[in-house]
PDB file of N, CA and C in Angstrom:
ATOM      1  N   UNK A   1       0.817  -1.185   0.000  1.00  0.00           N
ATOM      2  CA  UNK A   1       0.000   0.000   0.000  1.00  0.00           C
ATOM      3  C   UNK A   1       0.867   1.257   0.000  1.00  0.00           C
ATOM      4  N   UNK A   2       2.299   1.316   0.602  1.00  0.00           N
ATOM      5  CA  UNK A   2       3.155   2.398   0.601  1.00  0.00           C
ATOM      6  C   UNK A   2       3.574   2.631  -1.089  1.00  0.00           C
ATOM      7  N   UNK A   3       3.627   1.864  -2.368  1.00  0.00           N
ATOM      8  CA  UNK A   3       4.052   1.693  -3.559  1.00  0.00           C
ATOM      9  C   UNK A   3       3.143   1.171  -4.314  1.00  0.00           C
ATOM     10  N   UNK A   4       1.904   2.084  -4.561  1.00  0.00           N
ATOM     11  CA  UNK A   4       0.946   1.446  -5.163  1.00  0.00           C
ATOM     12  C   UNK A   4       1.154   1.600  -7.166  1.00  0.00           C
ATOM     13  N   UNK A   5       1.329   0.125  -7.558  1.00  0.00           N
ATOM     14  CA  UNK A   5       1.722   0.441  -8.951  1.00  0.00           C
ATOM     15  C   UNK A   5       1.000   0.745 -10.213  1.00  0.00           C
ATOM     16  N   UNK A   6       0.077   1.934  -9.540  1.00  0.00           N
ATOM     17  CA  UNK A   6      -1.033   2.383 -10.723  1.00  0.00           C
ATOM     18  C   UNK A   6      -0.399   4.096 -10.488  1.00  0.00           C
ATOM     19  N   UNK A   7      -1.096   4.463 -12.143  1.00  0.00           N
ATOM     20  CA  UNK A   7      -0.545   6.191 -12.364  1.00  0.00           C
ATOM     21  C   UNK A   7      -1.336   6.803 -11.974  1.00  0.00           C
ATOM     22  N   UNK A   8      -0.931   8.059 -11.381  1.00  0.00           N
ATOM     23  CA  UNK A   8      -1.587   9.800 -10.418  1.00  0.00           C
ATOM     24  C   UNK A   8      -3.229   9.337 -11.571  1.00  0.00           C
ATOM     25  N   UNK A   9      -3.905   9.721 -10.489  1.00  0.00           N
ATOM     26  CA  UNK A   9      -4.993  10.145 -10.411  1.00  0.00           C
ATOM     27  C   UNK A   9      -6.127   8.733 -11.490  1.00  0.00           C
ATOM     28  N   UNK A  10      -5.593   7.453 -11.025  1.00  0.00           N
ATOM     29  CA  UNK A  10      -6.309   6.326 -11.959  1.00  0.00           C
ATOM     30  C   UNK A  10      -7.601   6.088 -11.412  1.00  0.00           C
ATOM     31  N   UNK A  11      -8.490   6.293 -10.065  1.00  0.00           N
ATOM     32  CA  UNK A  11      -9.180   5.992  -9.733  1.00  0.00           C
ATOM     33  C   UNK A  11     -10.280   6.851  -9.085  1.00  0.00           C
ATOM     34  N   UNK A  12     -11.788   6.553  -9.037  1.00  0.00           N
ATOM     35  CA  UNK A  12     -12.722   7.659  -8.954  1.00  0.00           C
ATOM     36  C   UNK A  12     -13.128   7.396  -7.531  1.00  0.00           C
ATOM     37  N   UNK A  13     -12.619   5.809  -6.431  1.00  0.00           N
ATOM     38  CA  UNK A  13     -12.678   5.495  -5.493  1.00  0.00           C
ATOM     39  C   UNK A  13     -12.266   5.172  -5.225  1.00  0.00           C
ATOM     40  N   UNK A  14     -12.025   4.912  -3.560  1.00  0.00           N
ATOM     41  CA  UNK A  14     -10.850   4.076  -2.824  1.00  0.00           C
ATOM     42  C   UNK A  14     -11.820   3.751  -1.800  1.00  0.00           C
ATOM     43  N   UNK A  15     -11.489   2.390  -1.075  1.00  0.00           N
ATOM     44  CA  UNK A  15     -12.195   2.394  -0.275  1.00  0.00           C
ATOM     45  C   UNK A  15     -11.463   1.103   0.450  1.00  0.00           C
ATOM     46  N   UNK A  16     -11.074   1.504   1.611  1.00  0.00           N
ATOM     47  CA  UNK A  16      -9.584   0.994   2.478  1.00  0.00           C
ATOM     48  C   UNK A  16     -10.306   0.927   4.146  1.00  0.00           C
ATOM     49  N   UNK A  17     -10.518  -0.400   4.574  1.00  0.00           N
ATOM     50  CA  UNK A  17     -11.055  -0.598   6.036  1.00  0.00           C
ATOM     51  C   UNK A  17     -10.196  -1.028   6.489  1.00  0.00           C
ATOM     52  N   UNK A  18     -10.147  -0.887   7.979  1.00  0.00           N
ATOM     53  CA  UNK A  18      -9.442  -1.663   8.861  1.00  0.00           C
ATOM     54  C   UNK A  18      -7.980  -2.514   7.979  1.00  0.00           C
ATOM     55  N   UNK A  19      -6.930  -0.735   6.966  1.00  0.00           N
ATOM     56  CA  UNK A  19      -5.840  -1.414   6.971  1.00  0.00           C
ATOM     57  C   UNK A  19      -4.700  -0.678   7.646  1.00  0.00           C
ATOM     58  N   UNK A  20      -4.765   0.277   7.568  1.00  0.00           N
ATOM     59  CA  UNK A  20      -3.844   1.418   8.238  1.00  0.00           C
ATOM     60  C   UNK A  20      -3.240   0.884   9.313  1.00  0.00           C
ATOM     61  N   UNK A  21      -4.000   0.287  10.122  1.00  0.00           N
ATOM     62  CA  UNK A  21      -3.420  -0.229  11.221  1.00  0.00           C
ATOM     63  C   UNK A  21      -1.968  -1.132  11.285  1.00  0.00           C
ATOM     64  N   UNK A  22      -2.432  -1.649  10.390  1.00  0.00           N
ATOM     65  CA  UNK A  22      -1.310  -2.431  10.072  1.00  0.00           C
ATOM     66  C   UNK A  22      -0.327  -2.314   8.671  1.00  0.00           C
ATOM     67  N   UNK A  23      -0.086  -1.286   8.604  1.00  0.00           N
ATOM     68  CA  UNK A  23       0.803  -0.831   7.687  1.00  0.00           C
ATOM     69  C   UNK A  23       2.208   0.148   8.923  1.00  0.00           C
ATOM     70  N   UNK A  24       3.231  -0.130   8.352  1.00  0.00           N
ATOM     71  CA  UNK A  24       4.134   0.495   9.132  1.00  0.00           C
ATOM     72  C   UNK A  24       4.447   2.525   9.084  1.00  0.00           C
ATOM     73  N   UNK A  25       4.488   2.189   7.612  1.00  0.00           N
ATOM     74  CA  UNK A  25       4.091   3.643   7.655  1.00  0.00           C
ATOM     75  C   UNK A  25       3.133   3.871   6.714  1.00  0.00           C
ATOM     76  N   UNK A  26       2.173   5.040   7.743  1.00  0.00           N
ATOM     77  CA  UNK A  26       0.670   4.650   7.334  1.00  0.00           C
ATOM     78  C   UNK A  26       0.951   6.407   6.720  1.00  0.00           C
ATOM     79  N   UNK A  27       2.046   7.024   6.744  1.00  0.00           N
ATOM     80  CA  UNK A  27       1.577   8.683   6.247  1.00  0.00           C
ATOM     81  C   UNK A  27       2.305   8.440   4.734  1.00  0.00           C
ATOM     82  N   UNK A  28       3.094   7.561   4.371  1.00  0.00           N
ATOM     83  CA  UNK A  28       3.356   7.075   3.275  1.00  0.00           C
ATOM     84  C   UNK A  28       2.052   6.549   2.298  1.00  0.00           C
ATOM     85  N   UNK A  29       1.456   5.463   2.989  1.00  0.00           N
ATOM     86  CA  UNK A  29      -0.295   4.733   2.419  1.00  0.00           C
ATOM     87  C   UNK A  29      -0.494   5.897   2.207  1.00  0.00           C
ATOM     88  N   UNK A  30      -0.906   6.954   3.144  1.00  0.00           N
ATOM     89  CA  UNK A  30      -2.191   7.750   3.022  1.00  0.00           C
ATOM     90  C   UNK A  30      -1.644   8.692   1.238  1.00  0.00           C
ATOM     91  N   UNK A  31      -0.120   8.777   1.123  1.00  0.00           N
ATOM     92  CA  UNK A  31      -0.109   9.725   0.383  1.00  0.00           C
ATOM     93  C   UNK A  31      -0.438   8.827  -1.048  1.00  0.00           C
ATOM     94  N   UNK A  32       0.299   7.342  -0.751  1.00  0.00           N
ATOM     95  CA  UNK A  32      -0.148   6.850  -2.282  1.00  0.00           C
ATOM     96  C   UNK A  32      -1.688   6.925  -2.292  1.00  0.00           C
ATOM     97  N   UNK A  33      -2.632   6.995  -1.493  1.00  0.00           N
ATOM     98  CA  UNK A  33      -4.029   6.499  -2.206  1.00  0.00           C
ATOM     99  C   UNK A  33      -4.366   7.742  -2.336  1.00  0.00           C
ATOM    100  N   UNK A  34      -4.158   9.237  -1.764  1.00  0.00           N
ATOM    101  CA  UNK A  34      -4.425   9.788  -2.549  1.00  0.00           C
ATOM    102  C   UNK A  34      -3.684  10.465  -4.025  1.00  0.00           C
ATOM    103  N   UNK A  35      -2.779  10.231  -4.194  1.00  0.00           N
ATOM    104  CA  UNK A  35      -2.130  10.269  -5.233  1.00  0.00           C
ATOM    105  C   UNK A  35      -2.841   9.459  -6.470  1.00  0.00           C
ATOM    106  N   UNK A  36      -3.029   7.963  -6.229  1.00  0.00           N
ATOM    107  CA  UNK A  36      -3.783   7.497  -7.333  1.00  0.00           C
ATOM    108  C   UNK A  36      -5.638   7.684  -7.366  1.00  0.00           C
ATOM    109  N   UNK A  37      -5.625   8.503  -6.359  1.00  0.00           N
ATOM    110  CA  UNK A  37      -6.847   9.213  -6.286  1.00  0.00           C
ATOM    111  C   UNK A  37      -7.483   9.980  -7.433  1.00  0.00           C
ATOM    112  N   UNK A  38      -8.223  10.345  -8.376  1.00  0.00           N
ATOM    113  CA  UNK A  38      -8.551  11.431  -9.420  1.00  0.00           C
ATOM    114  C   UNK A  38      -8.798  12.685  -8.286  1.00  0.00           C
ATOM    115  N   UNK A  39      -8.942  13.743  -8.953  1.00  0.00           N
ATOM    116  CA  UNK A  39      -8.905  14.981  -7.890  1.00  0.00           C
ATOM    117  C   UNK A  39     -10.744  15.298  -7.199  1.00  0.00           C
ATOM    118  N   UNK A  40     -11.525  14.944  -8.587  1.00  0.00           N
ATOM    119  CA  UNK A  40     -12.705  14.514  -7.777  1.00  0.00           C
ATOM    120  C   UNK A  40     -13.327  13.663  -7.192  1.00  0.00           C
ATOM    121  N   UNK A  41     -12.497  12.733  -7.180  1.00  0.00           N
ATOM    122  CA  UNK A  41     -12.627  11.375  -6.242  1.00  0.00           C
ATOM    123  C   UNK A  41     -13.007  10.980  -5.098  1.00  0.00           C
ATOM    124  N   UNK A  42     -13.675  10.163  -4.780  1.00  0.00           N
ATOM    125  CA  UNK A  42     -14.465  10.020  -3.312  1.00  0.00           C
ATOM    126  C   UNK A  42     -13.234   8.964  -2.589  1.00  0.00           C
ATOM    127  N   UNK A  43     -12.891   9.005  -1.344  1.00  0.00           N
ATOM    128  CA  UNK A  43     -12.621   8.004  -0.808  1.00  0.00           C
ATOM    129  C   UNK A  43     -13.581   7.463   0.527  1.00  0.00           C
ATOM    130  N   UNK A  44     -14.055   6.779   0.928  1.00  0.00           N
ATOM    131  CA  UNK A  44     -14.950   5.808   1.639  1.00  0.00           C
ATOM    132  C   UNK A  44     -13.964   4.867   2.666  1.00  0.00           C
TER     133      UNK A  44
END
């Protein structure tokens, strides 16, 4: 989840439960999903 191998802005949702927790570094995750986030994109 820290190296997610899709390009800026591929997706119109994300939707990520109960994983953060268990990721080591979770401010790394947070930046890839929004990165492959589109800019009007919902995340859930």
């Amino acid at each position: 989840m820290t190296n997610i191998p899709f390009q800026d802005e591929s997706y119109d949702i994300i939707l990520s439960s109960h994983v953060l927790e268990h990721i080591t570094d979770d401010w790394k995750a947070m930046h890839e999903l929004y990165r492959v986030q589109k800019k009007k994109g919902n995340m859930a």
